[in-house]
Protein backbone atom coordinates (compact mmCIF):
# COMPACT_ATOMS: atom_id res chain seq x y z
CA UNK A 1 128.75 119.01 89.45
CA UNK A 2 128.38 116.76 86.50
CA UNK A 3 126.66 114.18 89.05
CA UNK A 4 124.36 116.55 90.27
CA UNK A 5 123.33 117.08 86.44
CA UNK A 6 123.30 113.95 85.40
CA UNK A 7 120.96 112.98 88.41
CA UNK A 8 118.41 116.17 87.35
CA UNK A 9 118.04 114.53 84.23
CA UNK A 10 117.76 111.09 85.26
CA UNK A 11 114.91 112.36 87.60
CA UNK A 12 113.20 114.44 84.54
CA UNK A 13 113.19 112.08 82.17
CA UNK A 14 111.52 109.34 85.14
CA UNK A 15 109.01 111.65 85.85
CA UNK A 16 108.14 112.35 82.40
CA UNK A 17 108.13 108.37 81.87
CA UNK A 18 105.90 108.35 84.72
CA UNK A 19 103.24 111.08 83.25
CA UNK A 20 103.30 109.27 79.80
CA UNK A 21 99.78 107.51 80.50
CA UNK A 22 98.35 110.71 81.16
CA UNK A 23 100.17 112.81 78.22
CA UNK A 24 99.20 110.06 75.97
CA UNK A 25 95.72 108.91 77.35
CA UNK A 26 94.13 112.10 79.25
CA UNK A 27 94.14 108.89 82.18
CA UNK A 28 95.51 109.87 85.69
CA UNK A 29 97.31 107.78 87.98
CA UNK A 30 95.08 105.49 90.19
CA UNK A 31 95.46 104.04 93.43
CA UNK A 32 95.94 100.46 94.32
CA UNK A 33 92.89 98.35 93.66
CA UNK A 34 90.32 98.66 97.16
CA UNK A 35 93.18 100.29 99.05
CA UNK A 36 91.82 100.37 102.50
CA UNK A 37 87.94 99.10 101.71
CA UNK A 38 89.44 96.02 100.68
CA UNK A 39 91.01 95.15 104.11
CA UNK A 40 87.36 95.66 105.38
CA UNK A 41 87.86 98.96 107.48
CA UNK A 42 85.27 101.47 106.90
CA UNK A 43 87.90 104.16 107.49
CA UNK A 44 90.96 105.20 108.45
CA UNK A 45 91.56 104.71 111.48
CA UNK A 46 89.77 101.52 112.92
CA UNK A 47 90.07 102.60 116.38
CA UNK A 48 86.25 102.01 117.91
CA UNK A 49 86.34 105.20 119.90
CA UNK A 50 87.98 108.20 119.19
CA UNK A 51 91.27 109.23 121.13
CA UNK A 52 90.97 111.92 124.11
CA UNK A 53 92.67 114.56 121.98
CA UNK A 54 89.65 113.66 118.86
CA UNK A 55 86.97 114.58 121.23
CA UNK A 56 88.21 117.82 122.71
CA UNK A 57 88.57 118.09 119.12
CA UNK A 58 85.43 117.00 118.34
CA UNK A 59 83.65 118.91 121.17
CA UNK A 60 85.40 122.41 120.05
CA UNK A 61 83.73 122.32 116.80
CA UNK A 62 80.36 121.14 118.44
CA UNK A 63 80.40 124.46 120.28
CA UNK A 64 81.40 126.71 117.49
CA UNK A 65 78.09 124.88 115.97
CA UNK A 66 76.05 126.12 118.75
C-alpha cells in the first residue's frame, strides 16, 4: 500500500511541476515548434485521395446537405 501512495504523490507533485508555467505565468503549454506544417503537409493525412470509407463518409453528409 505504501507504494501505491508513494507513487500518487510522486505523480501529484510531477503534474503540479508540470502546471508551474501556467500557475506562475497565466502561459499554457504549447506544442512543438511547426508540428506537422513544418514537415510541409498541408494536413493530416497526406493521402492525395480520400479512402473508400472517407467518401461514403463524405457523400452521407453531402446528402443530409441536400
Amino acid at each position: 500500500m505504501l507504494t501505491f501512495l508513494a507513487t500518487f504523490v510522486v505523480f501529484v507533485l510531477v503534474i503540479f511541476g508540470m502546471s508551474l508555467g501556467w500557475i506562475v505565468k497565466r502561459k499554457s503549454i504549447q506544442g512543438s515548434c511547426g508540428g506537422i506544417s513544418s514537415l510541409g503537409m498541408e494536413k493530416v493525412c497526406d493521402c492525395p485521395e480520400p479512402c473508400d470509407a472517407r467518401k461514403k463518409r463524405m457523400a452521407r453528409e453531402q446528402q443530409r446537405i441536400i
